[in-house]
PDB file of N, CA and C in Angstrom:
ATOM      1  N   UNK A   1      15.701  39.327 -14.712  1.00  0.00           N
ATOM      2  CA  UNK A   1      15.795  38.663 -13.425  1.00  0.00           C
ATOM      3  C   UNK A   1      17.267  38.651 -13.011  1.00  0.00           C
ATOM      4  N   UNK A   2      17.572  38.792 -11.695  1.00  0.00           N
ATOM      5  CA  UNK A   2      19.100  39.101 -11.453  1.00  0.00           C
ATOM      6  C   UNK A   2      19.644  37.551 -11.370  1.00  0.00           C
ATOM      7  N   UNK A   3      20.420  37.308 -11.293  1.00  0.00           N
ATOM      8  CA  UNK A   3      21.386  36.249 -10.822  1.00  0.00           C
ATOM      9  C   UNK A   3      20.525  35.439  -9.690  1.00  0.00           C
ATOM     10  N   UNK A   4      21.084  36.264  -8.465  1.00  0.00           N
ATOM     11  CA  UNK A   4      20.475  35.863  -6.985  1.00  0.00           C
ATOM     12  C   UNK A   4      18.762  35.237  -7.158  1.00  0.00           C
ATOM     13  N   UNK A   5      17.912  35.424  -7.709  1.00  0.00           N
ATOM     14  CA  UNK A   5      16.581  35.534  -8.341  1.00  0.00           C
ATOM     15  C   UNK A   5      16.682  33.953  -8.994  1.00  0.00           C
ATOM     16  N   UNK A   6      17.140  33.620  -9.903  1.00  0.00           N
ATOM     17  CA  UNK A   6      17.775  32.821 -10.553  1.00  0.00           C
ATOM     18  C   UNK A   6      17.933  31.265  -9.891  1.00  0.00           C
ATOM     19  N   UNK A   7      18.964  31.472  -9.256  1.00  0.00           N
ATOM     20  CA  UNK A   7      19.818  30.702  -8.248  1.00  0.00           C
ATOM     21  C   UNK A   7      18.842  30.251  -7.312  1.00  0.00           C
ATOM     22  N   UNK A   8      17.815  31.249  -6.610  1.00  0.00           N
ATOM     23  CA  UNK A   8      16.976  30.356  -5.488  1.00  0.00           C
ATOM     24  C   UNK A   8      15.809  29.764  -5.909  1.00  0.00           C
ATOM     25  N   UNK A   9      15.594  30.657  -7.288  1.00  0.00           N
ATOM     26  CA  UNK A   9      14.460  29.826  -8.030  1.00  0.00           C
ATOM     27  C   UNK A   9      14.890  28.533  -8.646  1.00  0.00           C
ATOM     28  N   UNK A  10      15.956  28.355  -9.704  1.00  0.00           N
ATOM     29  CA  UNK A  10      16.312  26.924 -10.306  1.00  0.00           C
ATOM     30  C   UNK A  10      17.310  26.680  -9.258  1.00  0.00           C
ATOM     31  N   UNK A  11      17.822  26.772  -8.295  1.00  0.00           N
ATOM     32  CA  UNK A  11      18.750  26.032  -7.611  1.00  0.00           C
ATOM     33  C   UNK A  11      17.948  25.559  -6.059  1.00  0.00           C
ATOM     34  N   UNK A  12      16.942  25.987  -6.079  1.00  0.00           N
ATOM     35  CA  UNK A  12      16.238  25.011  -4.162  1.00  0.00           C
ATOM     36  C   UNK A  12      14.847  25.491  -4.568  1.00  0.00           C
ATOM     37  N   UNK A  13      14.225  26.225  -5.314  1.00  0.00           N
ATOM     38  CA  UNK A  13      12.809  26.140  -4.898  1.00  0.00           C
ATOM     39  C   UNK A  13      12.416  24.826  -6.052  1.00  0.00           C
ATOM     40  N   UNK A  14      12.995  25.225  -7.674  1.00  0.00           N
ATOM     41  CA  UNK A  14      12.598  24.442  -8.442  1.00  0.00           C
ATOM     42  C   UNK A  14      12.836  22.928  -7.506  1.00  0.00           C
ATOM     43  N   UNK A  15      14.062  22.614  -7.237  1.00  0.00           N
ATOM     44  CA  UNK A  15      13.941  20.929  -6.744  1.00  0.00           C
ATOM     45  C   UNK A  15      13.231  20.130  -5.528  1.00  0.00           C
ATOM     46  N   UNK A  16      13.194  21.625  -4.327  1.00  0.00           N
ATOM     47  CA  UNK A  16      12.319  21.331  -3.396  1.00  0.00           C
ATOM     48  C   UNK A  16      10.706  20.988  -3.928  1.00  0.00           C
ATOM     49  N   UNK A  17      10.472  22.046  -4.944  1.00  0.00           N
ATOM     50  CA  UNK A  17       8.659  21.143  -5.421  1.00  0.00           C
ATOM     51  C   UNK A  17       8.733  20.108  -6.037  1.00  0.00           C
ATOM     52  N   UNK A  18      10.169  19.637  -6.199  1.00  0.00           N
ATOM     53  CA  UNK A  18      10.062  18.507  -7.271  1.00  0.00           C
ATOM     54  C   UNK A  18       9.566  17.400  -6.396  1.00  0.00           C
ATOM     55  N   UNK A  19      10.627  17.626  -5.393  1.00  0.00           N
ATOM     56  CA  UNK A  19      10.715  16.911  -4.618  1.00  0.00           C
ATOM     57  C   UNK A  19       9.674  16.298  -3.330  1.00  0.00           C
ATOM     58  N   UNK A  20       8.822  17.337  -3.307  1.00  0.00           N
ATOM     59  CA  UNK A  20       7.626  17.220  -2.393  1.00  0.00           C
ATOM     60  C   UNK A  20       6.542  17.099  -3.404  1.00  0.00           C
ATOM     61  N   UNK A  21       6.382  16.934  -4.819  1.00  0.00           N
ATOM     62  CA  UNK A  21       5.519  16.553  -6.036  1.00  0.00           C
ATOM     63  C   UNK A  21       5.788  14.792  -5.600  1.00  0.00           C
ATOM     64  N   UNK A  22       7.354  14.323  -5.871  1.00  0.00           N
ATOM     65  CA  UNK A  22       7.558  13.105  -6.118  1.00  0.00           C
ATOM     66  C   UNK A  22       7.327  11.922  -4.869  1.00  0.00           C
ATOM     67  N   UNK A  23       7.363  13.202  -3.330  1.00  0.00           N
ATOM     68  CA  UNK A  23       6.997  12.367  -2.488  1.00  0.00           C
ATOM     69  C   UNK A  23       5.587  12.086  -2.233  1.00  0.00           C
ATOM     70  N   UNK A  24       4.754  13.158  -2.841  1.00  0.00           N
ATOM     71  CA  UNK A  24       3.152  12.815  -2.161  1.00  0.00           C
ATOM     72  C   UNK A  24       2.654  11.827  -3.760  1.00  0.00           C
ATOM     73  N   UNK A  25       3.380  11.907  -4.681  1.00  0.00           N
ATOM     74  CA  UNK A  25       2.769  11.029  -5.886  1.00  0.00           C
ATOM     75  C   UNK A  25       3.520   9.115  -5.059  1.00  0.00           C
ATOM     76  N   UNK A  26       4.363   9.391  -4.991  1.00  0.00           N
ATOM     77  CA  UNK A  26       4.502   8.223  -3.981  1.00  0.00           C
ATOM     78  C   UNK A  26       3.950   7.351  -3.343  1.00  0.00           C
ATOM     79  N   UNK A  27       3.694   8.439  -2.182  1.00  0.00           N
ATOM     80  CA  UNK A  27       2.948   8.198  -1.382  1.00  0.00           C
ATOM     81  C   UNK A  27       1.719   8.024  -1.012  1.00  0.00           C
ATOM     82  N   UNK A  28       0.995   8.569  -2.326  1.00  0.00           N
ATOM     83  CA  UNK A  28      -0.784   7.905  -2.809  1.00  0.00           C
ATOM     84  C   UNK A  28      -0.492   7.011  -3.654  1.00  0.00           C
ATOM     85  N   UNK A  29       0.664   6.207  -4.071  1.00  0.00           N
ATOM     86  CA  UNK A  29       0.940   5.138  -5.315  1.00  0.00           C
ATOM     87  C   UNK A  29       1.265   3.897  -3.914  1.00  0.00           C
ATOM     88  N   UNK A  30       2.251   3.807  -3.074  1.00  0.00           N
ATOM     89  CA  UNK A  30       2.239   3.223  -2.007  1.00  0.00           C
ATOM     90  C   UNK A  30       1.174   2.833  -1.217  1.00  0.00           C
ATOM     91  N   UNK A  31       0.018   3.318  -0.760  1.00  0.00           N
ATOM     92  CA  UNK A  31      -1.090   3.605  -0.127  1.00  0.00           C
ATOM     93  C   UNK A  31      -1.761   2.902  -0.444  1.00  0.00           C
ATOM     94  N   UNK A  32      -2.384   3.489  -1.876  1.00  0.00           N
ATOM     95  CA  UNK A  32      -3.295   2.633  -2.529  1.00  0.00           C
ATOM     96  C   UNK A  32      -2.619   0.953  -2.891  1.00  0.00           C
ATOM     97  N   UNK A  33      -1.462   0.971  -3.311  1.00  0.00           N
ATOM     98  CA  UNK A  33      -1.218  -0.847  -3.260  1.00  0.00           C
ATOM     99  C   UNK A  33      -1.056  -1.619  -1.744  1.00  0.00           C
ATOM    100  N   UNK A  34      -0.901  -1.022  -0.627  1.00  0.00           N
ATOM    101  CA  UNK A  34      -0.767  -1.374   0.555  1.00  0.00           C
ATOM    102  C   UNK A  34      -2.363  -1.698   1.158  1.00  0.00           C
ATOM    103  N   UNK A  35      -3.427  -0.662   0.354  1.00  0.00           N
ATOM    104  CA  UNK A  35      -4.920  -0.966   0.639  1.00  0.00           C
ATOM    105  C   UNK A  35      -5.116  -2.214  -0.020  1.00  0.00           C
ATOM    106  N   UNK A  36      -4.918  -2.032  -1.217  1.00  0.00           N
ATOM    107  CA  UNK A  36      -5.506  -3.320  -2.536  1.00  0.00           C
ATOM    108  C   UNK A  36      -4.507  -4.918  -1.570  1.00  0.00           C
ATOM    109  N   UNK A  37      -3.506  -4.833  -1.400  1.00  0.00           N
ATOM    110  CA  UNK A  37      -2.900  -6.254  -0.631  1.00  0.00           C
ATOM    111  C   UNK A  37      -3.895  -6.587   0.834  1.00  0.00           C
ATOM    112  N   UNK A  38      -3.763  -5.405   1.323  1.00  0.00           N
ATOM    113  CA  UNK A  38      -4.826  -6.100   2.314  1.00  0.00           C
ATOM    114  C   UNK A  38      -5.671  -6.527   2.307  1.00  0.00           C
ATOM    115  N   UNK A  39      -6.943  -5.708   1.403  1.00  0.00           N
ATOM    116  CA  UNK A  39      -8.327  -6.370   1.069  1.00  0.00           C
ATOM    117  C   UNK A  39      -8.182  -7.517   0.142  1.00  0.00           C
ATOM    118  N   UNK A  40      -6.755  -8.247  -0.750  1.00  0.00           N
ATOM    119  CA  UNK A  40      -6.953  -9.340  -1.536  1.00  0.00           C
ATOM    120  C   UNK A  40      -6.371  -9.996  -0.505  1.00  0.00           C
ATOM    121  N   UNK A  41      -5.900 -10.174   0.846  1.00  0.00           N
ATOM    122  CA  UNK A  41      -5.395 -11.263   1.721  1.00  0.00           C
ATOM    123  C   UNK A  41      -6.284 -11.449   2.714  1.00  0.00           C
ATOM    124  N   UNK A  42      -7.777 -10.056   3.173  1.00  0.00           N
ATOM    125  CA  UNK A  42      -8.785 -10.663   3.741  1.00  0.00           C
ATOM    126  C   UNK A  42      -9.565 -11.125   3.074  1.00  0.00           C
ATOM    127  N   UNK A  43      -9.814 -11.100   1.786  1.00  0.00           N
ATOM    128  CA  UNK A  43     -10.836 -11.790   0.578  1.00  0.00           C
ATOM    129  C   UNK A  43     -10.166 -13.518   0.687  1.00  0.00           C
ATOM    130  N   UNK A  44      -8.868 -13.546   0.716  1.00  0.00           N
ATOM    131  CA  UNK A  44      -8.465 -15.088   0.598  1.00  0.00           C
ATOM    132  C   UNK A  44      -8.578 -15.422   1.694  1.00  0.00           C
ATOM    133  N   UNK A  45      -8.563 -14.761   3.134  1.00  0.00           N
ATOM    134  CA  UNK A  45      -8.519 -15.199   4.303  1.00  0.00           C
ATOM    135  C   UNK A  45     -10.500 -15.664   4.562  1.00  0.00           C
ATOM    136  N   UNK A  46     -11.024 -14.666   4.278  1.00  0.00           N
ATOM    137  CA  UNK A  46     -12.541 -15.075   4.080  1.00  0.00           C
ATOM    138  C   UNK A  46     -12.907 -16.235   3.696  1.00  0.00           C
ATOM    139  N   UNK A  47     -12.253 -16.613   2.177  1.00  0.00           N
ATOM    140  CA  UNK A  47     -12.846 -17.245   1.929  1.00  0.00           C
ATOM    141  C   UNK A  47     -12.509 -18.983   1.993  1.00  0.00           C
ATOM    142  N   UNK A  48     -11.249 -18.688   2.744  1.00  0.00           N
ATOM    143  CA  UNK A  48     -10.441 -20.039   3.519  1.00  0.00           C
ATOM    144  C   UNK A  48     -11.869 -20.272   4.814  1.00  0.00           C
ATOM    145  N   UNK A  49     -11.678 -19.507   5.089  1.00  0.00           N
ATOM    146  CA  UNK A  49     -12.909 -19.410   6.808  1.00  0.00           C
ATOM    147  C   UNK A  49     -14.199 -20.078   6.170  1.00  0.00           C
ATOM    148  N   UNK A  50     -14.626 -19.436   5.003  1.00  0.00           N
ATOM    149  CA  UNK A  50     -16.091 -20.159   4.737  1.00  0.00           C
ATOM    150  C   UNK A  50     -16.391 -21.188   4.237  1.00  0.00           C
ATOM    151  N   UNK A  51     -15.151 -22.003   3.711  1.00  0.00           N
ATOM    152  CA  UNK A  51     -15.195 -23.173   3.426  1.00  0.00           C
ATOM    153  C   UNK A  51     -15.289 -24.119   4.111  1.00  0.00           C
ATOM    154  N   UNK A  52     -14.704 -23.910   5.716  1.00  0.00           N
ATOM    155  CA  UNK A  52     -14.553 -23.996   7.127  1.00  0.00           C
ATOM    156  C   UNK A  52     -15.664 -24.811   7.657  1.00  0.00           C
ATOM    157  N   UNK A  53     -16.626 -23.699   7.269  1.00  0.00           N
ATOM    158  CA  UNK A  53     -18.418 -24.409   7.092  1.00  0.00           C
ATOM    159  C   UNK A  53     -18.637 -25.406   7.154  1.00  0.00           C
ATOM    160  N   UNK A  54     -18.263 -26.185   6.345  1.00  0.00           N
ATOM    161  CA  UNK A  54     -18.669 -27.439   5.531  1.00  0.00           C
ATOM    162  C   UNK A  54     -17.756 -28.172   5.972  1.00  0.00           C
ATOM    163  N   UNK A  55     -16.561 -27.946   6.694  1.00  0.00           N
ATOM    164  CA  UNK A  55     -15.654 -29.238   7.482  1.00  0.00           C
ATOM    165  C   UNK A  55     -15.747 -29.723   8.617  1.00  0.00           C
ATOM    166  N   UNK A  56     -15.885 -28.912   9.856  1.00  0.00           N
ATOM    167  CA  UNK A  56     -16.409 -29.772  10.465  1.00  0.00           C
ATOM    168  C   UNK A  56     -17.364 -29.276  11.668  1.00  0.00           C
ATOM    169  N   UNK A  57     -17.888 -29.685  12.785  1.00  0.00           N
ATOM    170  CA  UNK A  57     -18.773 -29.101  13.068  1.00  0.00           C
ATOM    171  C   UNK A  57     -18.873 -28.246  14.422  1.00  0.00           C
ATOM    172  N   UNK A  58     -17.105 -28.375  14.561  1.00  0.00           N
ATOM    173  CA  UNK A  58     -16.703 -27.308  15.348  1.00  0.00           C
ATOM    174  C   UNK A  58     -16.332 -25.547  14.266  1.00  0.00           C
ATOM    175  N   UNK A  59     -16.162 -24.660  15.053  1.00  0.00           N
ATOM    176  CA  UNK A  59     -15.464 -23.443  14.325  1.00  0.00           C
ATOM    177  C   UNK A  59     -14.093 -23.444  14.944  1.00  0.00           C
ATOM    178  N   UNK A  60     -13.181 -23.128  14.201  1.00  0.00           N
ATOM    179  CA  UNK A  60     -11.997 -23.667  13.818  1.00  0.00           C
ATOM    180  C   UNK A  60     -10.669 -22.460  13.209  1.00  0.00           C
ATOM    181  N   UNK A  61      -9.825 -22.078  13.470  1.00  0.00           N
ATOM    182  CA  UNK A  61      -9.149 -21.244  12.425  1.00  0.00           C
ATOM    183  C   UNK A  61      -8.321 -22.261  11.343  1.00  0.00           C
ATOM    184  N   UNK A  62      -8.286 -21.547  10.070  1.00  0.00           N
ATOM    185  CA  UNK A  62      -7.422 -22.751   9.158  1.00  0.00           C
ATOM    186  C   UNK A  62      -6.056 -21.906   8.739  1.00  0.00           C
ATOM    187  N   UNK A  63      -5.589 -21.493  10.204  1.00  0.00           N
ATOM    188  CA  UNK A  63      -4.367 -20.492   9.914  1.00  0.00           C
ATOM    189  C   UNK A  63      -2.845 -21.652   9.577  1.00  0.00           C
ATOM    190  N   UNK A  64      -2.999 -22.664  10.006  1.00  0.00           N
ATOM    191  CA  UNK A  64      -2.376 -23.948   9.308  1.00  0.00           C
ATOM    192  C   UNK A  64      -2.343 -24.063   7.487  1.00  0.00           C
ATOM    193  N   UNK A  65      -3.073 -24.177   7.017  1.00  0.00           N
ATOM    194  CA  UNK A  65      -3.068 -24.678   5.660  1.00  0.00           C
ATOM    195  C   UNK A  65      -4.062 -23.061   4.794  1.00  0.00           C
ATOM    196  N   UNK A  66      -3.728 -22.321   5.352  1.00  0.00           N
ATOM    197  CA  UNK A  66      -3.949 -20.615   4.645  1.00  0.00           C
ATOM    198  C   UNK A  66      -3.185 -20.622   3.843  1.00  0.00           C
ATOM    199  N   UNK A  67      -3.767 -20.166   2.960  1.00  0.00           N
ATOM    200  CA  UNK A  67      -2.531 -18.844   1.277  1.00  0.00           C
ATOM    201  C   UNK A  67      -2.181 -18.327   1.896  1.00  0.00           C
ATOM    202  N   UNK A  68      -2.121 -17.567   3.332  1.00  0.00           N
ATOM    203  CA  UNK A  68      -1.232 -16.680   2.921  1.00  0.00           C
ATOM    204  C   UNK A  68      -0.205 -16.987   4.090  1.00  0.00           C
ATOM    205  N   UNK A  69      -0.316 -18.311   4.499  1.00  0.00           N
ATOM    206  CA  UNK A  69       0.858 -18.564   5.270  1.00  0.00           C
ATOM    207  C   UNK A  69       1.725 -18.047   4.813  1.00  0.00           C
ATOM    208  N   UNK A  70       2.285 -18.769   3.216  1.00  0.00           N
ATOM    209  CA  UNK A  70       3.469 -18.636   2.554  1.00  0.00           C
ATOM    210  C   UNK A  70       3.463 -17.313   2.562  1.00  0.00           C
TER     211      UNK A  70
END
């Protein structure tokens, strides 16, 4: 393999796949925890609402005293 051969292979192709490997592993690692937070803050938001039920005998938001105010 010559030099030139060399150079564009370990010097920009090798780091460019590294580099577009490390962004899409990322970016399905990001994704998926950005899915999982949402569905555990509408699961707590749910289940603030259905307790709701049983207080009083209007419907009501309990965006006041929510988990996930904080």
């Amino acid at each position: 393999m010559k030099l030139a051969h060399r150079m564009w292979t370990f010097g920009a192709m090798v780091p460019f796949l590294a580099s577009c490997a490390a962004t899409l592993v990322g970016a399905t690692f990001f994704r998926a925890q950005l899915e999982r937070g949402v569905d555990q803050a509408l699961l707590v938001e749910a289940a603030t609402e259905s307790m709701s039920l049983f207080d009083h005998a209007g419907t009501y938001l309990h965006m006041a005293v929510s988990p996930l105010e904080s």
